[in-house]
Protein backbone atom coordinates (compact mmCIF):
# COMPACT_ATOMS: atom_id res chain seq x y z
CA UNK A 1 3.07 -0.25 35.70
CA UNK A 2 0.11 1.86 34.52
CA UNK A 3 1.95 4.87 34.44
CA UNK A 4 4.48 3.68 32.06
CA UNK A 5 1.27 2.94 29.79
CA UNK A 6 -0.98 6.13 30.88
CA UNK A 7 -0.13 8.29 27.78
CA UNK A 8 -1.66 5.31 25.68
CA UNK A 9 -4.88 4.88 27.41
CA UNK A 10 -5.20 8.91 27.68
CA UNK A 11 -4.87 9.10 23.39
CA UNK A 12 -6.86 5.60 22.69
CA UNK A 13 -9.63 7.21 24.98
CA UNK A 14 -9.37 10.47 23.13
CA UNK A 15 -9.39 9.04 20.07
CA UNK A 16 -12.77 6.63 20.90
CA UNK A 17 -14.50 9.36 21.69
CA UNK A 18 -13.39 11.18 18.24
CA UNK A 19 -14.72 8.02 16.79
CA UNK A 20 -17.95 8.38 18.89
CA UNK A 21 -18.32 11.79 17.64
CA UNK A 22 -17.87 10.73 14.18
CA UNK A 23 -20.35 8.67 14.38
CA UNK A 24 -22.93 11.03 15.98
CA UNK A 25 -22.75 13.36 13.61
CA UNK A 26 -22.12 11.69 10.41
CA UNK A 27 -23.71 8.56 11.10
CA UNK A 28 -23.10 4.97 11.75
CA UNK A 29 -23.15 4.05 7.72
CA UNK A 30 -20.55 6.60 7.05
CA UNK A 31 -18.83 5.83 10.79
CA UNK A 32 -18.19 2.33 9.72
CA UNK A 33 -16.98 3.21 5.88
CA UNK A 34 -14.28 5.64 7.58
CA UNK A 35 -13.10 2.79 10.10
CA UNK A 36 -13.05 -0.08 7.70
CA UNK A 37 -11.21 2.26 5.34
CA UNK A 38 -8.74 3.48 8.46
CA UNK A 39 -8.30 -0.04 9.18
CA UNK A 40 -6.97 -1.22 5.51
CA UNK A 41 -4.62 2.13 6.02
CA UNK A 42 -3.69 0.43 9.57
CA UNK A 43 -2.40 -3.06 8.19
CA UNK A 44 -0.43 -0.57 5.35
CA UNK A 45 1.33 1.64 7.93
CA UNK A 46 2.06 -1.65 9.90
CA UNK A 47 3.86 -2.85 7.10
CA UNK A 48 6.29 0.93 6.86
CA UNK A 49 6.84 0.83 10.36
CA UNK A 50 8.69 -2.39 10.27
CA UNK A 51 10.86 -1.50 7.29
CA UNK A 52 10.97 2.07 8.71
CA UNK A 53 10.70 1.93 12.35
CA UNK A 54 12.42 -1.41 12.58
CA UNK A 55 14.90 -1.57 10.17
CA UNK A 56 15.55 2.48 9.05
CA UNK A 57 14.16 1.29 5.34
CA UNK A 58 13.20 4.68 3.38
CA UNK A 59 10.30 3.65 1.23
CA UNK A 60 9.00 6.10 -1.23
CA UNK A 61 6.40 3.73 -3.67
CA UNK A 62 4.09 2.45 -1.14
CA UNK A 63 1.49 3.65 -3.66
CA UNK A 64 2.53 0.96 -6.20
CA UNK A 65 2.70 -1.82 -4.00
CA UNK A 66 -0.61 -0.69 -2.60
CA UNK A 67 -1.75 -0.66 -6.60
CA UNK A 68 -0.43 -4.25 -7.28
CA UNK A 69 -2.05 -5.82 -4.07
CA UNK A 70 -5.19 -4.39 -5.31
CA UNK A 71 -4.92 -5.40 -8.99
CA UNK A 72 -3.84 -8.95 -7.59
CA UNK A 73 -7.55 -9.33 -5.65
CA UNK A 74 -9.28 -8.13 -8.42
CA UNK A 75 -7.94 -10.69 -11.48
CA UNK A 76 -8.37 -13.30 -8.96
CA UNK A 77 -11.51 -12.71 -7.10
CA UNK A 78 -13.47 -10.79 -10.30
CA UNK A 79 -15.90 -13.24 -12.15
CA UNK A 80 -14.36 -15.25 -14.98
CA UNK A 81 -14.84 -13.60 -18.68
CA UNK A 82 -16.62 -16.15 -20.68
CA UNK A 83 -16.35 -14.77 -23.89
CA UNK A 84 -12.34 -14.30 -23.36
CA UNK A 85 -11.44 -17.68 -22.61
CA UNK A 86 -14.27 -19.04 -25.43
CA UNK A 87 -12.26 -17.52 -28.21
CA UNK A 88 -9.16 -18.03 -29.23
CA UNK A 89 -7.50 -14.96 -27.82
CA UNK A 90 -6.63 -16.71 -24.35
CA UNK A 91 -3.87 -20.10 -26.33
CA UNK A 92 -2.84 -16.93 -28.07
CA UNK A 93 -1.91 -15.09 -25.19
CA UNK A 94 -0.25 -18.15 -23.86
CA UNK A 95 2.01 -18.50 -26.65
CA UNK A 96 3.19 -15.16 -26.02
CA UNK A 97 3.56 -15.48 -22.19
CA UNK A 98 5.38 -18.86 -23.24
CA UNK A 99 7.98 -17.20 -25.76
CA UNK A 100 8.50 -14.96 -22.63
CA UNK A 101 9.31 -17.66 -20.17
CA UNK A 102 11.99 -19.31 -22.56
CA UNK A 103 13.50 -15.50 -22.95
CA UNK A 104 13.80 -15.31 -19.45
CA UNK A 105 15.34 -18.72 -19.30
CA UNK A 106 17.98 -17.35 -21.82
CA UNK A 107 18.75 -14.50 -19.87
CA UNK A 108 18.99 -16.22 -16.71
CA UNK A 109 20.88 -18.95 -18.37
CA UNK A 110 23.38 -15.91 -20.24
CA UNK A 111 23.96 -14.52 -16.25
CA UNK A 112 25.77 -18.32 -15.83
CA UNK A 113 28.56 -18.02 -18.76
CA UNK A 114 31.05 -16.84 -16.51
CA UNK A 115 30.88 -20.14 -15.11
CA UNK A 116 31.71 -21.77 -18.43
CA UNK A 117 35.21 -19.54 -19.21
CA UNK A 118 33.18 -17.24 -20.35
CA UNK A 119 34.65 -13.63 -19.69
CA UNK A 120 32.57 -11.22 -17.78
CA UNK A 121 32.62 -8.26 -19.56
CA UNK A 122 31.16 -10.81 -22.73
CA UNK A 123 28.81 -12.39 -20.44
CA UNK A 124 27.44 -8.74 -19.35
CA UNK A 125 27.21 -7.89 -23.55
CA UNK A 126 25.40 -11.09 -24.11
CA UNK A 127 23.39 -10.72 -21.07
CA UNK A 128 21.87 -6.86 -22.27
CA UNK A 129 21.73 -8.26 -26.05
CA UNK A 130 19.41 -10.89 -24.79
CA UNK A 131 17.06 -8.42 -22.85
CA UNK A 132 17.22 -5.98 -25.41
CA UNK A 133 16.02 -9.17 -27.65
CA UNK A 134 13.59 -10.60 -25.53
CA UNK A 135 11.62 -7.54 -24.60
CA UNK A 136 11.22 -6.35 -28.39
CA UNK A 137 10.05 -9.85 -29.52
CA UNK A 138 7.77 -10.06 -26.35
CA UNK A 139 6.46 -6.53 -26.98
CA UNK A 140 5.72 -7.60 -30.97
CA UNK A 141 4.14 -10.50 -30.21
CA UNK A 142 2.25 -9.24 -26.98
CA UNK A 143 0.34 -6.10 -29.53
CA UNK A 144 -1.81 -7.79 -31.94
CA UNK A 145 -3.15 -9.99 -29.25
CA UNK A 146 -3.98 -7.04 -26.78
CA UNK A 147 -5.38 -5.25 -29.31
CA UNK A 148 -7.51 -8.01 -30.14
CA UNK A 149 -8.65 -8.81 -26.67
CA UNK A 150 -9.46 -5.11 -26.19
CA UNK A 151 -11.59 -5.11 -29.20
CA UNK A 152 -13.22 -8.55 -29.19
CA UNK A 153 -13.88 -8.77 -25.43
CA UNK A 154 -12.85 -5.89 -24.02
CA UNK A 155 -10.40 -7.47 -21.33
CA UNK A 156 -9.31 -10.67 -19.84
CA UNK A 157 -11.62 -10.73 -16.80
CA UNK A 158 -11.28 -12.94 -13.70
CA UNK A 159 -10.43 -15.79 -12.58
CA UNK A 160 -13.51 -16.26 -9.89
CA UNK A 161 -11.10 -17.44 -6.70
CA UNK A 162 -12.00 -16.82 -3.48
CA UNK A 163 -11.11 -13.50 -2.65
CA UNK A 164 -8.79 -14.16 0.84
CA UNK A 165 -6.86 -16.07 -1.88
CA UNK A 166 -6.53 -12.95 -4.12
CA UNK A 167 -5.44 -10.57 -0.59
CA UNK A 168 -2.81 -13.46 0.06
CA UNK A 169 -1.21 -13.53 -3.92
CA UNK A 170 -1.26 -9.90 -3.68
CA UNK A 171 0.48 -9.40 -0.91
CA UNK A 172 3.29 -12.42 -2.50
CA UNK A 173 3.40 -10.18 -5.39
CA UNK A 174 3.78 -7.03 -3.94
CA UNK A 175 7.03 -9.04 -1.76
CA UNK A 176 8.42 -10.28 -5.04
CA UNK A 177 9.26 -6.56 -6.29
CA UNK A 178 10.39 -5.93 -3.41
CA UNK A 179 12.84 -8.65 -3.53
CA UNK A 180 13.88 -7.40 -6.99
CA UNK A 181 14.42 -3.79 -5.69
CA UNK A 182 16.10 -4.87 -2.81
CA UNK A 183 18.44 -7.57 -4.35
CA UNK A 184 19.74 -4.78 -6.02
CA UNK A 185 19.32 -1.30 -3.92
CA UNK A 186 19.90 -2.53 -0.27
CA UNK A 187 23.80 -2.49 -0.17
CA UNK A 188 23.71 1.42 -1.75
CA UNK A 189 22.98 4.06 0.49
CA UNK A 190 19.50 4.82 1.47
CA UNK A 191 18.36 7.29 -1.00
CA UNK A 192 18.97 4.91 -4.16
CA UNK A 193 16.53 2.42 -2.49
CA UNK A 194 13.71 6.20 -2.13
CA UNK A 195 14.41 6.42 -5.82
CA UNK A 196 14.27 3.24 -6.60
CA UNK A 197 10.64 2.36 -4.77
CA UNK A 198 9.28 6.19 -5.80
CA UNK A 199 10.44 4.82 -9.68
CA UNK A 200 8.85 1.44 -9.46
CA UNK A 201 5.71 2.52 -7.99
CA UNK A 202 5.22 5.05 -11.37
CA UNK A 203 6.13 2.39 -13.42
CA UNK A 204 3.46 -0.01 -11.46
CA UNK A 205 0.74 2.65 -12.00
CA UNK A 206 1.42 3.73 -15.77
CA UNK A 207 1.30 -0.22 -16.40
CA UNK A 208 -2.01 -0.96 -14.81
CA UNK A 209 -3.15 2.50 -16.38
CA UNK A 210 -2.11 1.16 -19.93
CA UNK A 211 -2.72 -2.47 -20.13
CA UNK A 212 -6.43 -2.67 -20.83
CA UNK A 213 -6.22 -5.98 -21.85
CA UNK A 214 -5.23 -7.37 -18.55
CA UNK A 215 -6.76 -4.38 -16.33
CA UNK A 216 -9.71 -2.66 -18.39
CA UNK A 217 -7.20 0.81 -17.84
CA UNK A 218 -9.25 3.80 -17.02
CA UNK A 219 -12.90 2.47 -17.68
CA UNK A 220 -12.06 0.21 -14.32
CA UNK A 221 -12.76 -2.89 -12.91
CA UNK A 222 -16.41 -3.26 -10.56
CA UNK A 223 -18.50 -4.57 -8.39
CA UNK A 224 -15.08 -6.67 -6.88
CA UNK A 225 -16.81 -9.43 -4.60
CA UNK A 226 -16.38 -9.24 -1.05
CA UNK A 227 -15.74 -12.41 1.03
CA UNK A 228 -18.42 -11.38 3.70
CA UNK A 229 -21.98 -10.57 2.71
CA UNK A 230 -22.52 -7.17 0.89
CA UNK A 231 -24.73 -4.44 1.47
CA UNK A 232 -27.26 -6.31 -0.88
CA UNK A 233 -27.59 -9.06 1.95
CA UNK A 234 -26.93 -7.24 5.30
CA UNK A 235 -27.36 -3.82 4.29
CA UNK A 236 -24.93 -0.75 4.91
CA UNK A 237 -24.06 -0.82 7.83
CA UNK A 238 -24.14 -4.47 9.20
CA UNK A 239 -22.22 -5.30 6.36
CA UNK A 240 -19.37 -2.66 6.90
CA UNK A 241 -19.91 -3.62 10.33
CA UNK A 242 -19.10 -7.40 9.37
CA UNK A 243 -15.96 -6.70 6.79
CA UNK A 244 -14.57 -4.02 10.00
CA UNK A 245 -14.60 -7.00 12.02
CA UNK A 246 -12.80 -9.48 9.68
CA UNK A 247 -10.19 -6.50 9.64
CA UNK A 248 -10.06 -6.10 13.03
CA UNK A 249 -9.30 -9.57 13.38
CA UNK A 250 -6.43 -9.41 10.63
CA UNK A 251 -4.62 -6.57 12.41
CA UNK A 252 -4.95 -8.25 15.74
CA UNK A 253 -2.67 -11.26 14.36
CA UNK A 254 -0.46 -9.17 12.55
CA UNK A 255 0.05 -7.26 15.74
CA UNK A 256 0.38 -9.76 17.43
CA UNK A 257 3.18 -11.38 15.01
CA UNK A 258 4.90 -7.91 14.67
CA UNK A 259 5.37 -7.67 18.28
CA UNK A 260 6.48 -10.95 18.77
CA UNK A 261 8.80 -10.37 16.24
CA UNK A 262 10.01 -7.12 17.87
CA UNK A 263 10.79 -8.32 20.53
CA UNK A 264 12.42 -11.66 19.66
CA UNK A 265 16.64 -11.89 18.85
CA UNK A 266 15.37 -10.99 15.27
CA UNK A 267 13.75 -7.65 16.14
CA UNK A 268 17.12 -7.07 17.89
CA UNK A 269 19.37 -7.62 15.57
CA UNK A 270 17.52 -5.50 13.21
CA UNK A 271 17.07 -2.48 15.78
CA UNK A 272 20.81 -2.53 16.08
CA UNK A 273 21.63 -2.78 12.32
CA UNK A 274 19.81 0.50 12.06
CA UNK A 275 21.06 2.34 15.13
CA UNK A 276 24.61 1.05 14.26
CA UNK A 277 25.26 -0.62 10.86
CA UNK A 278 29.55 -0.28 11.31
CA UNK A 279 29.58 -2.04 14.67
CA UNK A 280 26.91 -4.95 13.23
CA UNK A 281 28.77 -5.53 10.50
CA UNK A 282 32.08 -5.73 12.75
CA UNK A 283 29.78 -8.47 15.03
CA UNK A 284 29.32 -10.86 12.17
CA UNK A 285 25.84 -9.86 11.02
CA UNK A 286 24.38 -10.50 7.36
CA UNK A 287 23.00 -6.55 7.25
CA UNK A 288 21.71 -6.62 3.79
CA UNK A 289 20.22 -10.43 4.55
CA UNK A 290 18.23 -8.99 7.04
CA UNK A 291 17.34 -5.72 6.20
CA UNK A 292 16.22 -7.74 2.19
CA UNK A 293 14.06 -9.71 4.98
CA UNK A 294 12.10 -6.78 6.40
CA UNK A 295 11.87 -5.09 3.31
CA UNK A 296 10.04 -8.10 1.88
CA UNK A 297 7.73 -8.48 4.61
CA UNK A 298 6.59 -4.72 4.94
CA UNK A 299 5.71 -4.80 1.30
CA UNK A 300 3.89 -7.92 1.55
CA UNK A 301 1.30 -6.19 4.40
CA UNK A 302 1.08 -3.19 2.31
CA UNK A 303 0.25 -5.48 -1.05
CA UNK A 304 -2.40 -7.48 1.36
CA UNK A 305 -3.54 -3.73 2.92
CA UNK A 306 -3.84 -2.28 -0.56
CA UNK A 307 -5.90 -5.95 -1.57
CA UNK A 308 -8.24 -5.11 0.96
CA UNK A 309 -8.86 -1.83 0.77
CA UNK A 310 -9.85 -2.11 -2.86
CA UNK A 311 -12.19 -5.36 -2.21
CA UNK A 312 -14.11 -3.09 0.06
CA UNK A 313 -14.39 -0.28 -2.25
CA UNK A 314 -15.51 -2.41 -4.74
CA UNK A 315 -13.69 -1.04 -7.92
CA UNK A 316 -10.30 -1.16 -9.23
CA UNK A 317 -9.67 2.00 -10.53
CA UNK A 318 -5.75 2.80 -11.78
CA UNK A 319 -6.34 6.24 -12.05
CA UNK A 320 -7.22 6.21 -8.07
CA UNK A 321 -4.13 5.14 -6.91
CA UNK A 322 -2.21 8.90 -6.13
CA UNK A 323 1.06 9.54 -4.27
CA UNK A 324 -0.72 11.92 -2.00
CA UNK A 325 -3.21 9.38 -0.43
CA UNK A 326 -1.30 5.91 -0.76
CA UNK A 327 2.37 7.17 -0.21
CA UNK A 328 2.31 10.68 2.00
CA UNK A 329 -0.08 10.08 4.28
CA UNK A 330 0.90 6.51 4.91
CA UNK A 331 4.21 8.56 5.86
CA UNK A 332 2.25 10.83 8.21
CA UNK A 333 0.16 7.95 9.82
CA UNK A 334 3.28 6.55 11.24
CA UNK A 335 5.40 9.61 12.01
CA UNK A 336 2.41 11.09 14.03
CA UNK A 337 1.70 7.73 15.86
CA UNK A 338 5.55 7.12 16.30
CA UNK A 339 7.92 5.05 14.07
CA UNK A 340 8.83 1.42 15.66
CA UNK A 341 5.93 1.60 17.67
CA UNK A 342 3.11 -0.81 16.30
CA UNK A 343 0.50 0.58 19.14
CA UNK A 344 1.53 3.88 18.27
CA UNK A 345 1.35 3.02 14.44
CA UNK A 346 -1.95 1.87 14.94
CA UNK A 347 -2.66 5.18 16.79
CA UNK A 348 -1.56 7.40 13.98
CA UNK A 349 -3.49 4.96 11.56
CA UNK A 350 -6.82 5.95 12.85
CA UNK A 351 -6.50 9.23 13.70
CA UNK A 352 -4.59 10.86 11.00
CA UNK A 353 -7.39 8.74 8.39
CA UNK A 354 -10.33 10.22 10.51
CA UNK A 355 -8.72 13.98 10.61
CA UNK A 356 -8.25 13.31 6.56
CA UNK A 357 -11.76 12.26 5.96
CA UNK A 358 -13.36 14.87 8.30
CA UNK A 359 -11.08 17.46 7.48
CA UNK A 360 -13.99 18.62 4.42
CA UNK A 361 -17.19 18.21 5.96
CA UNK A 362 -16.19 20.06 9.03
CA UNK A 363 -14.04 22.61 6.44
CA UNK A 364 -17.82 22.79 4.87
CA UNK A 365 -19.42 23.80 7.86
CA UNK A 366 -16.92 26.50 8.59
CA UNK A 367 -17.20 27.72 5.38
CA UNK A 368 -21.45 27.80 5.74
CA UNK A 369 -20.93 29.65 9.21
CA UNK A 370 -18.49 31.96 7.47
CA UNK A 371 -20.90 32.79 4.18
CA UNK A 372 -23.92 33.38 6.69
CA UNK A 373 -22.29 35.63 9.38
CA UNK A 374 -20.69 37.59 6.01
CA UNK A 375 -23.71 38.07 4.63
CA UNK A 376 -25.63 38.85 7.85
CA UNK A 377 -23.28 41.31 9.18
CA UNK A 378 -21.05 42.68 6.77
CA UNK A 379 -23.33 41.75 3.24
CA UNK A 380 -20.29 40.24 1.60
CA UNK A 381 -21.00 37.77 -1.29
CA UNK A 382 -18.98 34.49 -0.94
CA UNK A 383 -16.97 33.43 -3.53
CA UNK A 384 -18.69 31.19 -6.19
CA UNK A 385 -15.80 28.15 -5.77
CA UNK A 386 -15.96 28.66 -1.89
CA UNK A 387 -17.20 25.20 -1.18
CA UNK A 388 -15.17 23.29 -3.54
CA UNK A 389 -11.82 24.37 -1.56
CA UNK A 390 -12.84 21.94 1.36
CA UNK A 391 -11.23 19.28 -0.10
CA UNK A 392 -8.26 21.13 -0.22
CA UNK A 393 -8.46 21.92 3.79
CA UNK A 394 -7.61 18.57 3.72
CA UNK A 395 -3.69 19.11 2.78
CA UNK A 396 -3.20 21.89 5.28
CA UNK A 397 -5.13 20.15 7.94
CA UNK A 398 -2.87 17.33 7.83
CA UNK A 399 0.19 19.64 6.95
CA UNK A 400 -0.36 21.35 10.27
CA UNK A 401 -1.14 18.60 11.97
CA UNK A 402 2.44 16.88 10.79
CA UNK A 403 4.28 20.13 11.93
CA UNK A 404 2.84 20.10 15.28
CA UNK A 405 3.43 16.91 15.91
CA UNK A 406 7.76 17.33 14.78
CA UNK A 407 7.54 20.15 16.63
CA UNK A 408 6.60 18.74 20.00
CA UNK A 409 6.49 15.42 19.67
CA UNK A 410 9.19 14.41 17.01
CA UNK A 411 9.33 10.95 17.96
CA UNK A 412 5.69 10.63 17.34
CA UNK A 413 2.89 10.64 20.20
CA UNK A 414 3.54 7.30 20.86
CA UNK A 415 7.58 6.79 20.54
CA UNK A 416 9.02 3.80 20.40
CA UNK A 417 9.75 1.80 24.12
CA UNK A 418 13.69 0.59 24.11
CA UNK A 419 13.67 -2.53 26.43
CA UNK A 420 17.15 -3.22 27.74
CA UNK A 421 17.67 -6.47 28.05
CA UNK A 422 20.71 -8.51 30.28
């Protein structure tokens, strides 16, 4: 039995003593930054796996449901604005989210004509009329109050929740676009549903970037709370130390859920949809049900991963959400550690985050060793800009690193285990 398991315990023993490395070199602060932060990336890949891995789901805006999870944690776990909800902007906002409920009550109500006699190429007219309505009367009405929130009291602040309450909303929210995208891209082929995420996650950003009102825009959002003591009460490292554990402990059940799930009829069912769509539709099976399902449920873990990751950071910052970090190397994480595979997503998690974050101090060294034996032995002057190009050793170290692996491993280092059942 152990040799059917010895290529994991070789890699997670390579990669503790990377860790152990890490840490004697950089630190046990800085150690326990890069794991809590590798950890919030795990939960996130855990949630792509099962819509890619499981399901064959091509998700390209994991960066916006990343954005809303952490947007989500910070209204509802940022301390209440005092001066907001004394004046009268906040019954004036109301009105306007109120005008906005009854136009969506139209709309939904115009989608139901057909039902009355009503022909549906009418219905459809009356349907884009009304939205076309709605959204200009919401937008005139919305204006003067933002501006006067932005001006008076610069935004709308908190709401001072407990912030495992704002990780579990966000993660709700980030499955309710999903359902929206899905409802409507799941029966097209694949790449409308790519477009479709890649679109909604710019739209996600440019919204959180422009709404100052609701998200303070570019001046950003800190200190977030954290719902373990801070560095103020524990200092640095106990209290990474302390919010790495409560992590830990979050994968651990959503492992343990995923790979119950995998496993179970469920898991099946969705394996074959993916391997075989034609002959699971022929058996009877609701492919769009269930792939709407996992779509749902992989976005919720990457709204509570994204929740997470900015409660530890401590600011909301729009501007900081990028496709490169919170969309590519997601991707990477669970090519490398092998799609379908949560050990081996958990894997590629870790290592890929700790080769991404080490990638410019060690690029700095290099370049230090280079400059002196240059200048030692050959007198040549470095270039001026020479150590601000470590951060970009960070794109070809991962680049490389994501060629080697489809090269001779293009399952991933840890592929996924088919269990035949009878």
């Amino acid at each position: 039995m152990f040799a059917n398991y010895k290529r994991e315990v070789i890699l997670f023993s390579g990669l503790f003593l990377l860790i152990m490395l890490v840490m004697t070199f950089m630190g046990a602060a800085y150690s326990t930054r890069m794991l809590v932060e590798a950890a919030c990336y795990a939960i996130i890949a855990l949630g792509l796996t099962i819509q890619w891995g499981y399901a064959g789901l091509f998700n390209a805006g994991i960066m916006g449901f990343i954005a809303l999870g952490g947007f989500i944690t910070m209204l509802f776990s940022f301390p209440v604005n005092e001066d907001f909800w004394a004046s009268g902007h906040a019954s004036d906002l109301g009105s306007v989210f109120f005008k906005l409920v009854l136009g969506i009550a139209l709309i939904w109500g115009s989608i139901k004509l057909t039902r009355f006699g009503v022909a549906q190429k009418w219905q459809r007219l009356i349907t884009l009329i009304l939205i076309g309505a709605v959204y200009i009367t919401f937008m005139a009405s919305l204006d003067p109050v933002a501006n006067a929130i932005e001006k008076d009291v610069g935004f709308i602040g908190g709401f001072g929740l407990p912030v495992w309450l704002g990780w579990l909303v966000g993660g709700v929210a980030a499955g309710a676009i999903s359902y929206g995208i899905g409802h409507i891209c799941l029966g097209l082929r694949s790449d409308y549903l790519a477009i479709a995420t890649l679109g909604i996650a710019e739209i996600i950003k440019a919204f959180l970037k422009n709404a100052d009102w609701l998200t303070h825009g570019t001046l950003t959002v800190s200190p977030l709370p954290w719902p373990t003591p801070g560095p103020s009460d524990l200092g640095f490292i106990m209290a990474r130390a302390l919010y790495l554990s409560l992590t830990a402990a979050m994968i651990a059940i959503i492992f343990f859920l995923l790979t119950r799930a995998y496993n179970a009829p469920w898991g099946r069912m969705l394996r074959a949809i993916r391997d075989n769509e034609t002959s699971s539709l022929a058996m009877g099976k609701n492919v769009n049900g269930r792939r709407l399902e996992v779509f749902i449920f992989g976005s919720f873990l990457m709204g509570v991963g994204g929740a997470v990751l900015t409660t530890f950071n401590g600011i909301f910052d729009p501007s900081g959400y990028i496709p490169l970090n919170h969309t590519f190397l997601i991707w990477v994480m669970v090519i490398l550690g092998g799609a379908g595979n949560n050990l081996g997503t958990l894997f590629g998690a870790v290592f890929v985050y700790i080769i991404w974050t080490m990638s410019e101090p060690v690029a700095l060294w290099v370049f230090d060793v280079v400059r002196h034996l240059g200048e030692s032995w050959f007198d040549w002057q470095a270039p001026g800009d020479l150590d601000s190009r470590a951060l970009q050793a960070r794109v070809f170290v991962i680049g490389l690193t994501i060629t080697l692996v489809l090269r001779y491993a293009p399952k991933g280092v840890i592929p996924e285990r088919i269990v035949h059942h009878t």
